[in-house]
C-alpha atoms as a PDB file:
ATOM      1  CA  UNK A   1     111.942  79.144 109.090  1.00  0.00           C
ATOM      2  CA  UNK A   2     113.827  82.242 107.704  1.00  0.00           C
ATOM      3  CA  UNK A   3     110.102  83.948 107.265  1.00  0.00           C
ATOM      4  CA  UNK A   4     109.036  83.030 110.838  1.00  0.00           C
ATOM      5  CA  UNK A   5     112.418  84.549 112.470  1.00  0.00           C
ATOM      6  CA  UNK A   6     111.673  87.400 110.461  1.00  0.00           C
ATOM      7  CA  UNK A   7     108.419  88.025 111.061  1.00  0.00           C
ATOM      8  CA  UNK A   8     108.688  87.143 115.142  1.00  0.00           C
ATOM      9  CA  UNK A   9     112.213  90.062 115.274  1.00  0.00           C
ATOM     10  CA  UNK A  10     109.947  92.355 113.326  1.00  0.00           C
ATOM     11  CA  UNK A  11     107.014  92.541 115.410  1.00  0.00           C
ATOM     12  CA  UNK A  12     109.419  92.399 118.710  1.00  0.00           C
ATOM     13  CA  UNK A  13     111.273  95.494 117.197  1.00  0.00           C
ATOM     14  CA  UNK A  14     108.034  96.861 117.036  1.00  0.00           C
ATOM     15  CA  UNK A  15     106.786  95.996 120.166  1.00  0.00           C
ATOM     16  CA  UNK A  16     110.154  97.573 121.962  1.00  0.00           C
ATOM     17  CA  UNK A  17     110.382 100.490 120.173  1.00  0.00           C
ATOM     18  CA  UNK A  18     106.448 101.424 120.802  1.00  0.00           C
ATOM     19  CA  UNK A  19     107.873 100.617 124.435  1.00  0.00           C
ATOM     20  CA  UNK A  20     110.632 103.451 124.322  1.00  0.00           C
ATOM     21  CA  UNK A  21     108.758 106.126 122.412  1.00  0.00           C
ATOM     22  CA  UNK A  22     107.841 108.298 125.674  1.00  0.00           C
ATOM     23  CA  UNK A  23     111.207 108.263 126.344  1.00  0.00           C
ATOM     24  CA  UNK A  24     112.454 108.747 122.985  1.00  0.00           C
ATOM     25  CA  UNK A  25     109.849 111.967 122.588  1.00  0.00           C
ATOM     26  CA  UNK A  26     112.316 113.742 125.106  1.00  0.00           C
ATOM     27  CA  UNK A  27     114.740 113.430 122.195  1.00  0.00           C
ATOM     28  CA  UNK A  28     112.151 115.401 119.933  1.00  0.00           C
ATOM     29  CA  UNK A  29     111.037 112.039 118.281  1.00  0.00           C
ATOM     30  CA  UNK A  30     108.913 113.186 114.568  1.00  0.00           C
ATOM     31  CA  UNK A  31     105.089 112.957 115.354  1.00  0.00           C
ATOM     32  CA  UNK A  32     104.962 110.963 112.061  1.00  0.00           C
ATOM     33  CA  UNK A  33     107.008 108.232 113.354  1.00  0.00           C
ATOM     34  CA  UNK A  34     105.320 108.089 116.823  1.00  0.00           C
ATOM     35  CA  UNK A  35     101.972 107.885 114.921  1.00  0.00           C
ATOM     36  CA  UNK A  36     103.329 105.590 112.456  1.00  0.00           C
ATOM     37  CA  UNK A  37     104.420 103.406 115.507  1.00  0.00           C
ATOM     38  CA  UNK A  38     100.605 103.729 117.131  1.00  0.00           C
ATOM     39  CA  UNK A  39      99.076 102.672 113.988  1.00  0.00           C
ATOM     40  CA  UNK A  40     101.139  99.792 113.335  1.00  0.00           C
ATOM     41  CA  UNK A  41     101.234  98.457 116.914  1.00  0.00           C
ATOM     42  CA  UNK A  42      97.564  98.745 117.144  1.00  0.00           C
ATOM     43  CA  UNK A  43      97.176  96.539 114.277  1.00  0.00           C
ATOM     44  CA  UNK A  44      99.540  93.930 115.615  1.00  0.00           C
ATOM     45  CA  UNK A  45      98.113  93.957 119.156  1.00  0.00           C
ATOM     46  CA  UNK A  46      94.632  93.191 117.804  1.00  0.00           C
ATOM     47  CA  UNK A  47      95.821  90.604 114.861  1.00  0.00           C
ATOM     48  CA  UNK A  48      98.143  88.490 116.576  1.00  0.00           C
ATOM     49  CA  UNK A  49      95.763  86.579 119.094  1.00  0.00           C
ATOM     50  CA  UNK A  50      94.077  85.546 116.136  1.00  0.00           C
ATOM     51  CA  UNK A  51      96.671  84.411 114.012  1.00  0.00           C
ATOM     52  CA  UNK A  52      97.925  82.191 116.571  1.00  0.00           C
ATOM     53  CA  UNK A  53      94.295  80.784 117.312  1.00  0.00           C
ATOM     54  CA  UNK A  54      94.017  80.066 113.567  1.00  0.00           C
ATOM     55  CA  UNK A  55      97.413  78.432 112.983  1.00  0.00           C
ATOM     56  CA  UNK A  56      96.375  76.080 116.101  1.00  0.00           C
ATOM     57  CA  UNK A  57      92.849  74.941 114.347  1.00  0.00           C
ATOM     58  CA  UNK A  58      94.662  74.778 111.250  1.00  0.00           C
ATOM     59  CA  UNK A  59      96.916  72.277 112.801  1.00  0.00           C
ATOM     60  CA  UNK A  60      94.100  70.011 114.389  1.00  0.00           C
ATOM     61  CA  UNK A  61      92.194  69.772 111.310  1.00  0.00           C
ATOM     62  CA  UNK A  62      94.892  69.128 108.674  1.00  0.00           C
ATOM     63  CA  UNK A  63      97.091  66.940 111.008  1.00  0.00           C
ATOM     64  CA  UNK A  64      94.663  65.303 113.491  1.00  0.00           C
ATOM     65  CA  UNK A  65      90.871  64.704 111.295  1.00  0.00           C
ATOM     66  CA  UNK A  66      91.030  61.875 108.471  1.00  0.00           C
ATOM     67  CA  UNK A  67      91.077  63.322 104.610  1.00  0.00           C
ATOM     68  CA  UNK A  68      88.316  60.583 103.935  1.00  0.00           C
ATOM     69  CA  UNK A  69      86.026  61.239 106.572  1.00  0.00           C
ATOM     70  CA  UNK A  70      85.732  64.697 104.647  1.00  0.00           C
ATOM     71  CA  UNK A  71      84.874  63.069 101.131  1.00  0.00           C
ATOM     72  CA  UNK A  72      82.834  60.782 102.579  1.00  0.00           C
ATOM     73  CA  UNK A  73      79.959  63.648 104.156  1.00  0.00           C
ATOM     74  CA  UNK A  74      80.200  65.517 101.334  1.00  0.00           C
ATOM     75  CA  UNK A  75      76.750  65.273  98.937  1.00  0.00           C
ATOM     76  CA  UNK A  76      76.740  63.372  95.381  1.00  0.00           C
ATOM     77  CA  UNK A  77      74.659  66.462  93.493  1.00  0.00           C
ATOM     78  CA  UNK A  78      77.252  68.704  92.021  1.00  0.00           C
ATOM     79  CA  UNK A  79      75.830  71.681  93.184  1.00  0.00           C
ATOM     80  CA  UNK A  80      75.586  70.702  96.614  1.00  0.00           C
ATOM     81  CA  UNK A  81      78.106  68.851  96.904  1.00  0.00           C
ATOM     82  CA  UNK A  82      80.788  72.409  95.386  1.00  0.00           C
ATOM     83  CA  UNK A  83      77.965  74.277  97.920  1.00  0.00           C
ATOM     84  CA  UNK A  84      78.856  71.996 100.958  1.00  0.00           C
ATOM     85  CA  UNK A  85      82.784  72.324  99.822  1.00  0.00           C
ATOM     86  CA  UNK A  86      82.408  75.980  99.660  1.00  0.00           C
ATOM     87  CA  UNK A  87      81.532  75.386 103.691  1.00  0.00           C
ATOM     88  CA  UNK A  88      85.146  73.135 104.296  1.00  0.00           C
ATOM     89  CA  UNK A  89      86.784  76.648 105.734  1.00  0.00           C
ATOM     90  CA  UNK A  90      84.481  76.212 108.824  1.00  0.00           C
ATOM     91  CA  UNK A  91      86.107  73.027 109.790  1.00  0.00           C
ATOM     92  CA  UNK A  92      89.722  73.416 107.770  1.00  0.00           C
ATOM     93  CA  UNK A  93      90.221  77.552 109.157  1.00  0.00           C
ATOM     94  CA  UNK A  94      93.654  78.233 107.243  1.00  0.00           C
ATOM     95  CA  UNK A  95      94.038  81.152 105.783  1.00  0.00           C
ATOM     96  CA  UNK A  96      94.732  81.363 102.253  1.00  0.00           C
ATOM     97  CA  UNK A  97      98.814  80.979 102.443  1.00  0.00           C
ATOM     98  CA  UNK A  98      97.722  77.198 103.645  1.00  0.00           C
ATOM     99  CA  UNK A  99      94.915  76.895 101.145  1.00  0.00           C
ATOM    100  CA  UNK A 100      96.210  75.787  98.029  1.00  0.00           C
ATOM    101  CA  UNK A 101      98.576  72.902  99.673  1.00  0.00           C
ATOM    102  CA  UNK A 102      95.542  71.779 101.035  1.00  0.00           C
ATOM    103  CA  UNK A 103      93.510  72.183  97.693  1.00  0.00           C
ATOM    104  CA  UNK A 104      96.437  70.214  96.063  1.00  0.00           C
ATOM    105  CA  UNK A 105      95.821  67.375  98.366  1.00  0.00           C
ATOM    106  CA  UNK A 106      92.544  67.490  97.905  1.00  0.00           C
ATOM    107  CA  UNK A 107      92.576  67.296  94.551  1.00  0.00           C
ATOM    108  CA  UNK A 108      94.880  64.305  94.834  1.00  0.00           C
ATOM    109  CA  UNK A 109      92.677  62.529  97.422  1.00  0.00           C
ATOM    110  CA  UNK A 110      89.379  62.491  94.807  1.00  0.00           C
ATOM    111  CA  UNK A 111      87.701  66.012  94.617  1.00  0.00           C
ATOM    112  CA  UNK A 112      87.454  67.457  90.657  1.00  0.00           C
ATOM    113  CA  UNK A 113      89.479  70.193  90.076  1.00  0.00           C
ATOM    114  CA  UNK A 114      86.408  72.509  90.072  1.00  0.00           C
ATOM    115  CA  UNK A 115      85.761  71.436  93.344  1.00  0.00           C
ATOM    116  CA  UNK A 116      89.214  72.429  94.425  1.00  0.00           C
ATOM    117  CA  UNK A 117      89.041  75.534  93.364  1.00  0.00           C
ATOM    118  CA  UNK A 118      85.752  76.343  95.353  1.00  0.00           C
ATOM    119  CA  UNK A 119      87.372  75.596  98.694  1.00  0.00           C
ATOM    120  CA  UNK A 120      90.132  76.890  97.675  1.00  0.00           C
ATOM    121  CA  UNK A 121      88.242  80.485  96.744  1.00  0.00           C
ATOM    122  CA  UNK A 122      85.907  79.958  99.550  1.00  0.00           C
ATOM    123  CA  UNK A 123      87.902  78.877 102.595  1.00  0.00           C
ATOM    124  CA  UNK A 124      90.000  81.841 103.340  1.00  0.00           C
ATOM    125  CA  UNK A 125      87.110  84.237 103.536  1.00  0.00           C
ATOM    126  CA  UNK A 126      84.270  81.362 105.322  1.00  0.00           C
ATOM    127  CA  UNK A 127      86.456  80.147 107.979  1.00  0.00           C
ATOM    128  CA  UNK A 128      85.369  81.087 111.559  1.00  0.00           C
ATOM    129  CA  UNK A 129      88.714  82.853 112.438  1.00  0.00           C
ATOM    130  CA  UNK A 130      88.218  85.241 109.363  1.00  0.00           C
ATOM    131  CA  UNK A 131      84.806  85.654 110.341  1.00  0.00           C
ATOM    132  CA  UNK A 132      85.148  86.651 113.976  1.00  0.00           C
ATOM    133  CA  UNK A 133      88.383  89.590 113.443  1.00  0.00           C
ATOM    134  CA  UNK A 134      86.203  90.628 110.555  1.00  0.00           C
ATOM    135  CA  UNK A 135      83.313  91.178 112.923  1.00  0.00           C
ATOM    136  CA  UNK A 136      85.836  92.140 115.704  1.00  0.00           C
ATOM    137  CA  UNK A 137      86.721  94.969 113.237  1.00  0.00           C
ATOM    138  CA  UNK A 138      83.433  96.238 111.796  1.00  0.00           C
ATOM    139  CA  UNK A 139      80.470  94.463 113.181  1.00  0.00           C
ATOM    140  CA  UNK A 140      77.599  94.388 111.087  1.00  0.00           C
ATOM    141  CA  UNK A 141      78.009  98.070 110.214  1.00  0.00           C
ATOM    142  CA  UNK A 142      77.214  99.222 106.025  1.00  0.00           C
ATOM    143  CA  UNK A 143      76.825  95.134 105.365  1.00  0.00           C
ATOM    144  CA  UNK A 144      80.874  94.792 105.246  1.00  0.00           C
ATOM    145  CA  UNK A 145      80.564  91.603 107.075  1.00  0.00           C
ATOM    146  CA  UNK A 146      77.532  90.231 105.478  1.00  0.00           C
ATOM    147  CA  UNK A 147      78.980  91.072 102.127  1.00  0.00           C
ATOM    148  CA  UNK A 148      82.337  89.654 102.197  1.00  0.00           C
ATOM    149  CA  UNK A 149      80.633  86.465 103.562  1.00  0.00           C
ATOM    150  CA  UNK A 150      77.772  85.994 100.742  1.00  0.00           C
ATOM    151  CA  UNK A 151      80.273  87.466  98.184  1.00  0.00           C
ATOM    152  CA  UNK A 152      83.174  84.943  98.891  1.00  0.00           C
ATOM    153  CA  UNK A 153      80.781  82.096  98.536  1.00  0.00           C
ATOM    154  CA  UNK A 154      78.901  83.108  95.643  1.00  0.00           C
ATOM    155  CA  UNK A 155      81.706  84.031  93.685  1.00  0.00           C
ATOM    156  CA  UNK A 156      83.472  80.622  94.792  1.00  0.00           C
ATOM    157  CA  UNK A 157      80.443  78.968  93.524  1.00  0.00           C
ATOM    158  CA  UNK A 158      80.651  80.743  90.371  1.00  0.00           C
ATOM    159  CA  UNK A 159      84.105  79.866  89.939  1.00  0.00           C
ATOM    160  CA  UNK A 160      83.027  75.661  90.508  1.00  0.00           C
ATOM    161  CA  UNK A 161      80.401  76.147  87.953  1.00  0.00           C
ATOM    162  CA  UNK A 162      82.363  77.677  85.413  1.00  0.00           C
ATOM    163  CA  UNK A 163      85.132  75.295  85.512  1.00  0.00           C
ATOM    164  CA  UNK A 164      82.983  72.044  86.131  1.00  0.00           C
ATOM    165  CA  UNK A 165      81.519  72.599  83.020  1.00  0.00           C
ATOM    166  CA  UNK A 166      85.212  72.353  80.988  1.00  0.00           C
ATOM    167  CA  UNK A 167      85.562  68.863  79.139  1.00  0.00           C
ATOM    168  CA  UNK A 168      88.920  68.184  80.442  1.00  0.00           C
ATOM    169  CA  UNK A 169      89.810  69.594  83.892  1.00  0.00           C
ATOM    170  CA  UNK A 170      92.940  68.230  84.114  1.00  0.00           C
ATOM    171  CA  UNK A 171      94.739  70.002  81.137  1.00  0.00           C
ATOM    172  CA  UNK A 172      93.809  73.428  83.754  1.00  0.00           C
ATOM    173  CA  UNK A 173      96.383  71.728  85.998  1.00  0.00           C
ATOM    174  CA  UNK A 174     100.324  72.092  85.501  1.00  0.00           C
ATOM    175  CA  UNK A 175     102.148  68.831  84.330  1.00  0.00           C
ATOM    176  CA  UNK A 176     104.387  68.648  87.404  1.00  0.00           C
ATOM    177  CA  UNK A 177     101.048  68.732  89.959  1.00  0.00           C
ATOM    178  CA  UNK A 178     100.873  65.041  90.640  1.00  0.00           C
ATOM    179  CA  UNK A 179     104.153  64.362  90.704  1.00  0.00           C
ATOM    180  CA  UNK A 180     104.519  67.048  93.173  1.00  0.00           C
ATOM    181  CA  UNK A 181     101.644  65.492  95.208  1.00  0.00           C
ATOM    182  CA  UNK A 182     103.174  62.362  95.737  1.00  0.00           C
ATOM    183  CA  UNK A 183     106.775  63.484  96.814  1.00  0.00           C
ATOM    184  CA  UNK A 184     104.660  65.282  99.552  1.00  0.00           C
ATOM    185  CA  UNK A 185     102.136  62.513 100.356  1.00  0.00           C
ATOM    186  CA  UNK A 186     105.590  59.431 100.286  1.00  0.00           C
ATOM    187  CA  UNK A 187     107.630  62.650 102.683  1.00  0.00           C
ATOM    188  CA  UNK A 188     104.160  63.443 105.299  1.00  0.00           C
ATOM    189  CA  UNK A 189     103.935  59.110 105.551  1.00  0.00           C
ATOM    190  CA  UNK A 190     106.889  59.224 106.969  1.00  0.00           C
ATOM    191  CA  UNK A 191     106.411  61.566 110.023  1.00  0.00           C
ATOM    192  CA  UNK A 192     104.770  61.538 112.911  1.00  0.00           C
ATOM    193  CA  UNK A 193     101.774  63.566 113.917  1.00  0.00           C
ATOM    194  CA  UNK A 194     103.778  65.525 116.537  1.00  0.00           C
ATOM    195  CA  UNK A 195     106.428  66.422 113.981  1.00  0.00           C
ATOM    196  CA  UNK A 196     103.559  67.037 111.299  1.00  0.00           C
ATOM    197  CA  UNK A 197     101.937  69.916 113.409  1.00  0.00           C
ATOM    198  CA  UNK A 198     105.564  71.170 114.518  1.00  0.00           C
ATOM    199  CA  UNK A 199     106.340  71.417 110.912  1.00  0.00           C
ATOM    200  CA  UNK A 200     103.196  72.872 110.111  1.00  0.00           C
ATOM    201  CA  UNK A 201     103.216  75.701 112.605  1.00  0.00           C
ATOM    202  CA  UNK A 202     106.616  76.645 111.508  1.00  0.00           C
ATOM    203  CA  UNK A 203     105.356  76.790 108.238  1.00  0.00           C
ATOM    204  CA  UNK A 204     101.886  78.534 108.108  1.00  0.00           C
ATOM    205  CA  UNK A 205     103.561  81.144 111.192  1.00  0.00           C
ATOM    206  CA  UNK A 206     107.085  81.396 108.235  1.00  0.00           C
ATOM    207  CA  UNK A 207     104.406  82.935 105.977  1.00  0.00           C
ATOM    208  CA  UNK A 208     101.622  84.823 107.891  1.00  0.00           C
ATOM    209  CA  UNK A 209     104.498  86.576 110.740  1.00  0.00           C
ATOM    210  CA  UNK A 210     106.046  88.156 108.346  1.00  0.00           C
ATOM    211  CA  UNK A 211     102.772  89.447 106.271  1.00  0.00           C
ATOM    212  CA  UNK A 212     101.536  90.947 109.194  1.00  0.00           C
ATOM    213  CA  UNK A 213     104.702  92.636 110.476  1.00  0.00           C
ATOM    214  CA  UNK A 214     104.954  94.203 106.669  1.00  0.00           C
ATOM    215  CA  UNK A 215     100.777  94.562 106.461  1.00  0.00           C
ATOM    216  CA  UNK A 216     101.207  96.923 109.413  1.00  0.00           C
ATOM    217  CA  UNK A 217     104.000  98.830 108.911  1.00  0.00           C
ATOM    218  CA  UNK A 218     102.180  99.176 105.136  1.00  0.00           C
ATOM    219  CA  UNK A 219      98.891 100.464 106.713  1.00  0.00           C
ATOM    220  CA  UNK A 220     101.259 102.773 109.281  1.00  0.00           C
ATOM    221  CA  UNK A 221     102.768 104.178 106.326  1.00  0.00           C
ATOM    222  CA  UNK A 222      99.774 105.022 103.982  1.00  0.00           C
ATOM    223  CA  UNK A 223      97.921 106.727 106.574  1.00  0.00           C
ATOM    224  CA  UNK A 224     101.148 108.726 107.668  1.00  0.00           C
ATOM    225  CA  UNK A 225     102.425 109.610 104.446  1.00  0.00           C
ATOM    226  CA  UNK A 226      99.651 109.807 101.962  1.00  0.00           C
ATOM    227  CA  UNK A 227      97.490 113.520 102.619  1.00  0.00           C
ATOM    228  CA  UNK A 228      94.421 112.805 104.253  1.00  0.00           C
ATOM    229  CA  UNK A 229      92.693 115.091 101.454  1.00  0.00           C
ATOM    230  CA  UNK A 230      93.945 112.666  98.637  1.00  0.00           C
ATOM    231  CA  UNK A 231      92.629 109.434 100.546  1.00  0.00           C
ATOM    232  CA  UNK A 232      88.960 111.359 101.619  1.00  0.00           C
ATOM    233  CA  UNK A 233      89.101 111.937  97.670  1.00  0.00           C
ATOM    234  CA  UNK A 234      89.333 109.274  96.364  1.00  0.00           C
ATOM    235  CA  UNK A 235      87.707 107.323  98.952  1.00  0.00           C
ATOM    236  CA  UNK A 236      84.553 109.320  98.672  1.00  0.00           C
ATOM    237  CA  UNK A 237      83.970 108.327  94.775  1.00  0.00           C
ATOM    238  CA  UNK A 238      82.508 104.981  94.161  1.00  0.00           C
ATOM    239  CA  UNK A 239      83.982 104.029  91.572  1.00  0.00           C
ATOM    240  CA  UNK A 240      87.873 105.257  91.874  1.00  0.00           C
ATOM    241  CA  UNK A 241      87.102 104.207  95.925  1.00  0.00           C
ATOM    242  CA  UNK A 242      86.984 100.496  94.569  1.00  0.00           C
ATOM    243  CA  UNK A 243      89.516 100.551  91.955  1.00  0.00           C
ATOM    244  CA  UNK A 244      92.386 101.535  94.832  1.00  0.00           C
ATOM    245  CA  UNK A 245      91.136  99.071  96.985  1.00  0.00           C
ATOM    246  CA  UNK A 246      91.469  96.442  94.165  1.00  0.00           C
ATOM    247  CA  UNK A 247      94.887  97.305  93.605  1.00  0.00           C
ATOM    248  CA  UNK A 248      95.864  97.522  97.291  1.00  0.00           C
ATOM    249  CA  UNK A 249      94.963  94.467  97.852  1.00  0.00           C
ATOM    250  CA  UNK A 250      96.433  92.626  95.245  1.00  0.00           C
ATOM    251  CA  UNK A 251      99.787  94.107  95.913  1.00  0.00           C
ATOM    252  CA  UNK A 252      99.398  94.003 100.012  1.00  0.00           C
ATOM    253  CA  UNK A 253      99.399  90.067  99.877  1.00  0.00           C
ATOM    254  CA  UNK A 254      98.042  90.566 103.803  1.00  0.00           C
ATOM    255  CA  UNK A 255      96.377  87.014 105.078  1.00  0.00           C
ATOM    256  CA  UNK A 256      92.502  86.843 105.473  1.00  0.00           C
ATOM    257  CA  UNK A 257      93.301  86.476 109.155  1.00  0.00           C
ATOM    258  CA  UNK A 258      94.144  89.577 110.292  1.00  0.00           C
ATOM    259  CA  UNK A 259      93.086  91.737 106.735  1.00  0.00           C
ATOM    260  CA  UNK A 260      90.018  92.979 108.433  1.00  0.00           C
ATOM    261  CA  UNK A 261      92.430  94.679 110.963  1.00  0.00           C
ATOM    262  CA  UNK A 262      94.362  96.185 108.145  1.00  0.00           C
ATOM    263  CA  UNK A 263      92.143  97.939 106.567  1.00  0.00           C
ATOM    264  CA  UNK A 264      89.879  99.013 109.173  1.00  0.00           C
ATOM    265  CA  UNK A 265      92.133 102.286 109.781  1.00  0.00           C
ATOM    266  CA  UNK A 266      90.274 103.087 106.464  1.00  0.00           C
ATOM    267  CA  UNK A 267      87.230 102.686 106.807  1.00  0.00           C
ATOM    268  CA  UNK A 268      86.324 106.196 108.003  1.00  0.00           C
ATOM    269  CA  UNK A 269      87.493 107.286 104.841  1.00  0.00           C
ATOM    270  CA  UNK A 270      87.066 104.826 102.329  1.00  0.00           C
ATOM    271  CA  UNK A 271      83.325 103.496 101.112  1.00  0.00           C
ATOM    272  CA  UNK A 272      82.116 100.612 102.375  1.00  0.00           C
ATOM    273  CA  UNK A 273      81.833  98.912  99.028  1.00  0.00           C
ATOM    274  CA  UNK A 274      85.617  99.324  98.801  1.00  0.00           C
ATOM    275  CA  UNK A 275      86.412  97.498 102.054  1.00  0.00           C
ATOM    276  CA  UNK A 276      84.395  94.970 101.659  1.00  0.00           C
ATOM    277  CA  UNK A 277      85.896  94.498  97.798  1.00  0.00           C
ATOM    278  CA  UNK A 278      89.417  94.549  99.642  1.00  0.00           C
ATOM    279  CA  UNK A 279      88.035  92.053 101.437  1.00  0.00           C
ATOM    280  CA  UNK A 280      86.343  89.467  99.258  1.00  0.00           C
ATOM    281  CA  UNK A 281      89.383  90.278  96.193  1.00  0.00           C
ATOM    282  CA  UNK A 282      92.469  90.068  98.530  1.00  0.00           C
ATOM    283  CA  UNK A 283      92.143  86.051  99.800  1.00  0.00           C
ATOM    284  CA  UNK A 284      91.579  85.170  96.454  1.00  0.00           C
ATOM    285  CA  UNK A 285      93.498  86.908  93.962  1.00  0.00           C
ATOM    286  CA  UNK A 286      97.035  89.034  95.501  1.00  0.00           C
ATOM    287  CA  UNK A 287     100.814  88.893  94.129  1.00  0.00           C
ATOM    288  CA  UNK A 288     101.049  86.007  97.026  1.00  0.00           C
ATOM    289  CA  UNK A 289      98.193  83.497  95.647  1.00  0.00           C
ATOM    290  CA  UNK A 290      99.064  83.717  92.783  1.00  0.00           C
ATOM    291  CA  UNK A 291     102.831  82.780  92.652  1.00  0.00           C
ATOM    292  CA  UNK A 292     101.690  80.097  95.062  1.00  0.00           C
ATOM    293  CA  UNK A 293      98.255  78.910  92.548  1.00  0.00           C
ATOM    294  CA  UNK A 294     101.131  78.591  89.803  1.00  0.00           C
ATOM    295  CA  UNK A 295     102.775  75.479  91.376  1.00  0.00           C
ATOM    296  CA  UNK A 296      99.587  73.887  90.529  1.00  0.00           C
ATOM    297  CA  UNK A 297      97.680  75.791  87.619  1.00  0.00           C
ATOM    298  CA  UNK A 298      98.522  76.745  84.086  1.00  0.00           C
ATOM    299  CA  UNK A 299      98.673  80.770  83.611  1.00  0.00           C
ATOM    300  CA  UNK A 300      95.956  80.754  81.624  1.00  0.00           C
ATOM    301  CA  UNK A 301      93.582  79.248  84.209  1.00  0.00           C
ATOM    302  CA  UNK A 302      94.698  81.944  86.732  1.00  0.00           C
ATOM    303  CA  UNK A 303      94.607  84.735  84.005  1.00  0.00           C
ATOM    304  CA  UNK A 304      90.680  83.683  83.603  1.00  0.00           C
ATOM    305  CA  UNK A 305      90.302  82.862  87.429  1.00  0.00           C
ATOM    306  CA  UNK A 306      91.778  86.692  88.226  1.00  0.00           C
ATOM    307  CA  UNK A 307      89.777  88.446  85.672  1.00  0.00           C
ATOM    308  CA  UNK A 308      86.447  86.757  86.553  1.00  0.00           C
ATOM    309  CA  UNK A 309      87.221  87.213  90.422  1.00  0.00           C
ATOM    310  CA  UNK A 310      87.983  90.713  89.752  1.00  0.00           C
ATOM    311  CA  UNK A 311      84.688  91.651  88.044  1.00  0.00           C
ATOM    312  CA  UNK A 312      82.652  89.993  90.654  1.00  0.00           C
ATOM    313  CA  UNK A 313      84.381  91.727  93.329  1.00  0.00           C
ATOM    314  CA  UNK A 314      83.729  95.333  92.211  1.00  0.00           C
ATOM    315  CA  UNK A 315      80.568  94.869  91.265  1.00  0.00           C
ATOM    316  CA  UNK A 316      79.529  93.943  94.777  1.00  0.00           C
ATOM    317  CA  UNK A 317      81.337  96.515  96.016  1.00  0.00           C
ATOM    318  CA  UNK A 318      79.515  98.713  93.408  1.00  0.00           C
ATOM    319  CA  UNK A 319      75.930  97.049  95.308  1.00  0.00           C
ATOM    320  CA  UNK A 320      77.328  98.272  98.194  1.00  0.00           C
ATOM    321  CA  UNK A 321      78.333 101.423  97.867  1.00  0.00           C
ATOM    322  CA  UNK A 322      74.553 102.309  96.453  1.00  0.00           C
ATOM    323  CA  UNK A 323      72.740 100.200  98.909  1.00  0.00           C
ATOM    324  CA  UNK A 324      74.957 101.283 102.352  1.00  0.00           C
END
């Protein structure tokens, strides 16, 4: 709740004081604050629609469609059964700050761990509202779009693979998972679906208000204060291009709803391999995931999920950048 209230004053502070900066630029207001104010607004004008649409869907599909009816279409083969999972965001579109709740619950309703970690990898970036501000944003211009949609899955894939081959999936799992699980199952039994999806909306808005708020002001700040020559010069090299990105978004923590909106203020200067590895690498490995992915796996599994994730992720933005 604390998140939410912050988030909701910080994008209504920004919202008024966008509203008094004519009258404020009578009192000689610096053109680096007025354009820090345009960028940032502009993000938040064009996010917000969507992050409300997606909490909404999130709502009816975790509160109001049956866990087993899930399990129950998915295929027997492995591989397309973790390929079908890697297809869950369409129908459970949360972004990743709701993902690995769900994953837990997953894993605690039947699916392997490997196959928790595919729709936990893939759902944030294939989920419809992802999709649509990602093609609100760029379109199908360079292959952004198309790669942050075929990298997410096959690197989610990858992930399933890797991991269902390990003799004892469990032991990749902390020791207080289950009993975690079932203080949450024995707690959700006990309330309605009404106060469920209240609960959740406080929730899921508690964590993404406040990310975008900060993700704009962030992306207000960089292009203000960082010299346009230093961004065009390091965006322009292919590999340093990627390497910032990488590092941007792990520390940005923005949600895979409204990401596409952050970054697109640099896309005129940045490569398109290195937007579309901010793309694919942010949902899946930031500061955010994974203090959340450690209430559920051991550090070592997320030290070997980040550095495999990582790899993947530049080198398709490497494809990119030589191909676009």
């Amino acid at each position: 709740m604390a998140g939410l209230l912050i988030g909701v004053l910080g994008i209504a502070g920004l919202f008024t004081l966008r509203a008094l900066t004519p009258a404020m630029g009578e009192l000689n207001l610096p053109n680096a604050l007025q354009d820090l104010l345009t960028l940032s607004y502009s993000v938040i004008i064009e996010s917000l629609p969507f992050v409300i649409l997606g909490i909404v869907l999130s709502i009816l599909v975790q509160v109001w469609v049956p866990d087993a009816w899930i399990i129950r279409v998915l295929p027997q083969n492995p591989v397309l059964r973790r390929m079908a999972i890697s297809f869950l965001g369409m129908f459970l579109p949360v972004c990743e700050c709701g993902n690995v709740p769900l994953a837990r619950g997953l894993v605690a309703k039947g699916f392997t761990v490997s196959e928790s970690m595919t729709f936990l990898i893939a759902a944030p970036i294939l989920n419809p509202i992802t999709i649509i501000t990602t093609h609100q944003a760029f379109g199908f211009d360079d292959g952004i779009l198309v790669a942050r949609l075929l990298g997410g899955f096959a690197i989610a894939n990858l992930i399933g693979w890797i991991y269902s081959r390990h003799p004892d999936q469990e032991s990749l799992l902390t020791s207080r998972f289950a009993a975690e699980c079932r203080v949450v199952d024995a707690a959700a039994a006990r309330r309605s679906n009404g106060r469920k999806s209240v609960d959740l909306f406080a929730r899921e808005a508690g964590v993404i208000m406040p990310a975008l708020f900060i993700g704009a002001i962030i992306a207000g700040i960089v292009q203000v204060a960082v010299p346009r020559s230093v961004l065009v010069s390091l965006g322009s090299n292919p590999l340093w291009s990627i390497l910032a990105m990488m590092v941007l978004a792990f520390v940005i923590s923005i949600c895979s709803n409204v990401d596409a909106f952050f970054i697109l203020p640099f896309a005129g200067i940045f490569l398109p391999g290195s937007i579309a590895t901010f793309l694919i690498l942010g949902p899946i490995i930031d500061i955010k995931m994974l203090a959340m992915m450690r209430t559920t796996f051991r550090t070592s599994t997320l030290v070997q999920l980040t550095a495999v994730v990582s790899l993947m992720a530049a080198l398709i933005g490497l494809v990119v950048n030589f191909v676009a």
